[in-house]
C-alpha atoms as a PDB file:
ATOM      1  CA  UNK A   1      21.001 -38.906  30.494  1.00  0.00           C
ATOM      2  CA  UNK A   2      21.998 -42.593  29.818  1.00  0.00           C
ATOM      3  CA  UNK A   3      23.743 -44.418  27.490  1.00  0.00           C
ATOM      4  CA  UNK A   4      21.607 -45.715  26.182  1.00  0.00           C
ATOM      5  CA  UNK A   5      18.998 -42.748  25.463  1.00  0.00           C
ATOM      6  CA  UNK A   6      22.071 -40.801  23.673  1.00  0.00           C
ATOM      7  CA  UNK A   7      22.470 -43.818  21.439  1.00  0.00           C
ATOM      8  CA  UNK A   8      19.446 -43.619  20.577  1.00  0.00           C
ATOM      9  CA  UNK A   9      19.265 -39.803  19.751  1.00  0.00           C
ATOM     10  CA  UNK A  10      22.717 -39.854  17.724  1.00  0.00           C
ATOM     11  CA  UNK A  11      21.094 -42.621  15.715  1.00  0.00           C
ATOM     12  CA  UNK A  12      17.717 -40.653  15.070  1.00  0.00           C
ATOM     13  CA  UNK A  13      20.157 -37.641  13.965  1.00  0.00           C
ATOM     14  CA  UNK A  14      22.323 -40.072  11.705  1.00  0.00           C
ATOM     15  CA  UNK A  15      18.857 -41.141  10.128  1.00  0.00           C
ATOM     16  CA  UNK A  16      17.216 -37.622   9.912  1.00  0.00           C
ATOM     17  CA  UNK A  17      20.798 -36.774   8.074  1.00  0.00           C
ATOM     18  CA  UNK A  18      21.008 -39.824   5.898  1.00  0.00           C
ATOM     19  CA  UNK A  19      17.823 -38.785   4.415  1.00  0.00           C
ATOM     20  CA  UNK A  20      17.794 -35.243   4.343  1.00  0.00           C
ATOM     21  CA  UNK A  21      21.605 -36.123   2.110  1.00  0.00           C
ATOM     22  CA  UNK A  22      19.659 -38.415  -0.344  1.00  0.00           C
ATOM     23  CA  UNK A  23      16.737 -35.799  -0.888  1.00  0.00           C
ATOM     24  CA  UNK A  24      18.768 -32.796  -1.157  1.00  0.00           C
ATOM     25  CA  UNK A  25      20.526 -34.667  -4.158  1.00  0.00           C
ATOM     26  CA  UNK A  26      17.621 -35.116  -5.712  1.00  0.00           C
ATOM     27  CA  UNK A  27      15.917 -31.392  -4.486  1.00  0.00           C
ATOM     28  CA  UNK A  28      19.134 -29.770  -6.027  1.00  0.00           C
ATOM     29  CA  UNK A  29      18.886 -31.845  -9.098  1.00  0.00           C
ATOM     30  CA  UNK A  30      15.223 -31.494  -9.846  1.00  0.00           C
ATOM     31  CA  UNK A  31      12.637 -30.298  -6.580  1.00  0.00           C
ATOM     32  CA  UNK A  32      14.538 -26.634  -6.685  1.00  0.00           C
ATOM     33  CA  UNK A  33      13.268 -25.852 -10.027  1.00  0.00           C
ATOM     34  CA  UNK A  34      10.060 -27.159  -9.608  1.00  0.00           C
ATOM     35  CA  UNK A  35       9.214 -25.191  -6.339  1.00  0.00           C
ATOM     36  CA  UNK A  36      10.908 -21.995  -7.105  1.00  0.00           C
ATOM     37  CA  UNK A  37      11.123 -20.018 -10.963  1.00  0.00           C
ATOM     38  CA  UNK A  38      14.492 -18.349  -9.740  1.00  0.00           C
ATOM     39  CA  UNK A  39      15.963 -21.328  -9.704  1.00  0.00           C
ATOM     40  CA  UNK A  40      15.706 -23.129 -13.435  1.00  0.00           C
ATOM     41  CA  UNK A  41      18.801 -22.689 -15.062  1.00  0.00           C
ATOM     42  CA  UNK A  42      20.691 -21.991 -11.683  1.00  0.00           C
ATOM     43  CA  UNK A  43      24.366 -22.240 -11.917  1.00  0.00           C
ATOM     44  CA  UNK A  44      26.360 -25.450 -10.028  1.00  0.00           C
ATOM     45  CA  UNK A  45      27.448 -23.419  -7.564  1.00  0.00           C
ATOM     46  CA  UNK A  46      23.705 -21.978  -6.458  1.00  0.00           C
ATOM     47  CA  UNK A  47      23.004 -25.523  -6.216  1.00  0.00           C
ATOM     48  CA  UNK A  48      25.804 -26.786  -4.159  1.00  0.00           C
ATOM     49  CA  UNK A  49      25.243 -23.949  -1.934  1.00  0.00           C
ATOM     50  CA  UNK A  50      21.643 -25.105  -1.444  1.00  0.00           C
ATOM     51  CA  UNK A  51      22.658 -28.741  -0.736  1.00  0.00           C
ATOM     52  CA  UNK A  52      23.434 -28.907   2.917  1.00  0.00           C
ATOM     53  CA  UNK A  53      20.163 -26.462   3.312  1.00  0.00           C
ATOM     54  CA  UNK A  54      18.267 -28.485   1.317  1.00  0.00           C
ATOM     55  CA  UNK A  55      19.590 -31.891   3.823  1.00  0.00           C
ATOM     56  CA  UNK A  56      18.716 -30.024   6.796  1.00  0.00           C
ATOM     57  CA  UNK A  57      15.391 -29.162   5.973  1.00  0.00           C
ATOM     58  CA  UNK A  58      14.285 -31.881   4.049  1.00  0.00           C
ATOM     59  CA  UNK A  59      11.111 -32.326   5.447  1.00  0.00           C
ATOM     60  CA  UNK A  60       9.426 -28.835   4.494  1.00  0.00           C
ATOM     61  CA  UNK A  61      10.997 -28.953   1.398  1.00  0.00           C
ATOM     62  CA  UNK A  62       9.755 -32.000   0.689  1.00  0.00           C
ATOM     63  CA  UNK A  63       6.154 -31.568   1.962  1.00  0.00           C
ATOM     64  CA  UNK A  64       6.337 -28.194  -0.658  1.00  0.00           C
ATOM     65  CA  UNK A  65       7.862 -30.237  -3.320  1.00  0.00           C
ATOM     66  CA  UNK A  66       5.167 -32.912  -3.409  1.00  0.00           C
ATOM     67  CA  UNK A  67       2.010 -30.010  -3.282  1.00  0.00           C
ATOM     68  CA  UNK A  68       3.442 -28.295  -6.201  1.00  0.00           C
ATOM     69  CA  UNK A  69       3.211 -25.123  -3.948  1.00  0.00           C
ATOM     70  CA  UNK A  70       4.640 -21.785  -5.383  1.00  0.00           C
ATOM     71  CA  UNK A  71       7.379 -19.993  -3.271  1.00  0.00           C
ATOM     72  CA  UNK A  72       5.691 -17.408  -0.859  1.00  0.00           C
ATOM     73  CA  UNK A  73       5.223 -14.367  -1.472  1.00  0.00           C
ATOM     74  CA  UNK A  74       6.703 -11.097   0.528  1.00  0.00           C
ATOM     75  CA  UNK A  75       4.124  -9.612   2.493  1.00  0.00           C
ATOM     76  CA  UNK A  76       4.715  -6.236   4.560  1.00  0.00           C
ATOM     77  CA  UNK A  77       3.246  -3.184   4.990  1.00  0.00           C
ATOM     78  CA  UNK A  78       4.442  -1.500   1.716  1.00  0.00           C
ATOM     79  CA  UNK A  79       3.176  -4.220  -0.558  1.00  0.00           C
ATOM     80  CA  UNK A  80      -0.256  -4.536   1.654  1.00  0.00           C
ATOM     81  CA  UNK A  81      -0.642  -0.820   1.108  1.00  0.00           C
ATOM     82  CA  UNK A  82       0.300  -1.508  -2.785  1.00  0.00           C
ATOM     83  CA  UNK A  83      -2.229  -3.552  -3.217  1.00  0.00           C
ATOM     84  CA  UNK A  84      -5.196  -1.808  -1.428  1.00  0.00           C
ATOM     85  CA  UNK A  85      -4.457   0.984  -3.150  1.00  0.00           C
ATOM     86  CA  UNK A  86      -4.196   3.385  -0.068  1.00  0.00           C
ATOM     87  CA  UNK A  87      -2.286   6.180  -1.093  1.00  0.00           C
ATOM     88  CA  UNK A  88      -4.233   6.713  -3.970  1.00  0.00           C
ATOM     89  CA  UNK A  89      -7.662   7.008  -1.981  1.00  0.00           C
ATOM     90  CA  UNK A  90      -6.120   8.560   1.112  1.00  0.00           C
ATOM     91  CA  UNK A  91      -8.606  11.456   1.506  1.00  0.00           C
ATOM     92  CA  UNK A  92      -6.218  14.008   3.278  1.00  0.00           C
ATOM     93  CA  UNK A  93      -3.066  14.893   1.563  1.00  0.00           C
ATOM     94  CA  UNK A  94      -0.172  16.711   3.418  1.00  0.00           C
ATOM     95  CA  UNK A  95       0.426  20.265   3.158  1.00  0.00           C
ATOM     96  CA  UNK A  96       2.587  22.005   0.508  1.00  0.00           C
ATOM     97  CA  UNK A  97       5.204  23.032   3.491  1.00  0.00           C
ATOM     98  CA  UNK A  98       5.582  19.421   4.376  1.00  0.00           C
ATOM     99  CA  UNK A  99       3.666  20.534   8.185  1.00  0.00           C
ATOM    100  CA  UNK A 100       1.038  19.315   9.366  1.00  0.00           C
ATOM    101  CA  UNK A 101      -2.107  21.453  10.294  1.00  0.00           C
ATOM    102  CA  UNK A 102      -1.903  22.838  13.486  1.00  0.00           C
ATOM    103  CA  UNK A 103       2.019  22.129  14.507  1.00  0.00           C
ATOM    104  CA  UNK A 104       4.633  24.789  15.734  1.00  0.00           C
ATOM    105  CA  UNK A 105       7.455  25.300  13.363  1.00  0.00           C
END
């Protein structure tokens, strides 16, 4: 690598961290609240432990702060079952004994 192409790739990291420090000033102050319920009415130190997170990724919380997009939700295999109601319509329900048909003790 050259001179001059590291040059040029600390500078692109001192720009990408120059902005991600003025946005997460104003995410922290205002964009946290807005993108995620949990946070309005956080506490200082929430916030100033969201600041060098917020610099860092700056750009995806930036592109959510400007859609107005709610946080995601959790999605696994409990909640998918939840919500499809699957336990409730499962057709074959285990034994008393807690066996199933047909195995050895």
């Amino acid at each position: 690598m050259t001179e001059a192409v590291a040059t040029v790739l600390v500078a692109g990291a001192g720009v990408y961290l120059a902005v991600g420090a003025v946005f997460a000033v104003a995410f922290v102050l205002r964009g946290a609240a807005r993108i995620d319920p949990a946070a309005r009415g956080a506490s200082w130190g929430f916030r100033l432990a969201i600041l060098p997170g917020a610099a860092a990724l700056w750009p995806l919380l930036a592109r959510r702060w400007a859609r107005g997009t709610p946080p995601p939700e959790e999605r696994n295999a409990h909640r998918d079952a939840a919500r499809r109601g699957a336990r409730a319509a499962d057709p074959s329900p285990s034994p008393p004994s807690g066996r199933r048909g047909g195995e050895a003790p």
